[in-house]
Protein backbone atom coordinates (compact mmCIF):
# COMPACT_ATOMS: atom_id res chain seq x y z
CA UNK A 1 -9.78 -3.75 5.74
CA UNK A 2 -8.30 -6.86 7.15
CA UNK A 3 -6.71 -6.91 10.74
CA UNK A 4 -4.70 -9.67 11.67
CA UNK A 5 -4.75 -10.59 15.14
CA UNK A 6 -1.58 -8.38 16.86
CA UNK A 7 -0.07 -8.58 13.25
CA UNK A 8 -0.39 -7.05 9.54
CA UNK A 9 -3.86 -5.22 8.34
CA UNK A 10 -4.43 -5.86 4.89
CA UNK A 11 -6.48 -3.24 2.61
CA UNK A 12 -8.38 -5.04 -0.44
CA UNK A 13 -9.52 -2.53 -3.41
CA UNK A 14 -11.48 -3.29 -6.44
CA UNK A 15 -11.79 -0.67 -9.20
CA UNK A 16 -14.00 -1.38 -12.09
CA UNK A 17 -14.11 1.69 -15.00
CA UNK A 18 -16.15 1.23 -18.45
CA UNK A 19 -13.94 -0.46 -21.29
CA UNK A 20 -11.73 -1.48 -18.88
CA UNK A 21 -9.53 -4.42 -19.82
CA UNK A 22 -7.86 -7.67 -18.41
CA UNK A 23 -5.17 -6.22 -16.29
CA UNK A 24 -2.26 -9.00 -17.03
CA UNK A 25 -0.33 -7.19 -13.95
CA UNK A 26 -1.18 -5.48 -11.04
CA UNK A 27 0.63 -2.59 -12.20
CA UNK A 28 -1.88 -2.74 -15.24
CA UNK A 29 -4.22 -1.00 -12.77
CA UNK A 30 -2.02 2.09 -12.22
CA UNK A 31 -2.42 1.88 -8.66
CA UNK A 32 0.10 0.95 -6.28
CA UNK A 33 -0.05 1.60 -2.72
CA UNK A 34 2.14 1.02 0.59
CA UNK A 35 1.40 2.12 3.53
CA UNK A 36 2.64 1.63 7.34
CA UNK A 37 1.61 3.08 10.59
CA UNK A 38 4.07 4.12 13.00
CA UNK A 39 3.68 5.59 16.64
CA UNK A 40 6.78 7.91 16.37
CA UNK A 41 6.84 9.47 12.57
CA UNK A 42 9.90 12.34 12.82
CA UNK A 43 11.83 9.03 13.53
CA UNK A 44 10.09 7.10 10.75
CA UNK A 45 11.10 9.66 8.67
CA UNK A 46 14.71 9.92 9.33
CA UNK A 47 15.23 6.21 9.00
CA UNK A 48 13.36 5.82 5.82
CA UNK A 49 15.29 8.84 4.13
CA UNK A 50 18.50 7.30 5.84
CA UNK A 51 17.83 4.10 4.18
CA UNK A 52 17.64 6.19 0.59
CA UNK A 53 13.68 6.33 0.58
């Protein structure tokens, strides 16, 4: 975990699995991941389904 200053904190994962290959994409991993913290989450909520989420 990265924390920048008053701004973004950046997660960094590595996976490693036998017979893995060259991933060409990160998708080629099969993980994605987004996350986002928020002090108020009912309202989080409502604006991200709002916004078609």
């Amino acid at each position: 975990m990265i924390e920048i200053g008053n701004g973004p904190d950046i997660e960094l994962f590595e996976f490693h699995v036998d017979g893995q290959k060259e991933a060409v994409r990160s998708i080629d991993l099969g993980l994605q991941h987004f996350a986002i913290y928020t002090n108020d989450i009912k309202t989080s909520l409502e604006k991200f389904s709002s916004a078609g989420g």
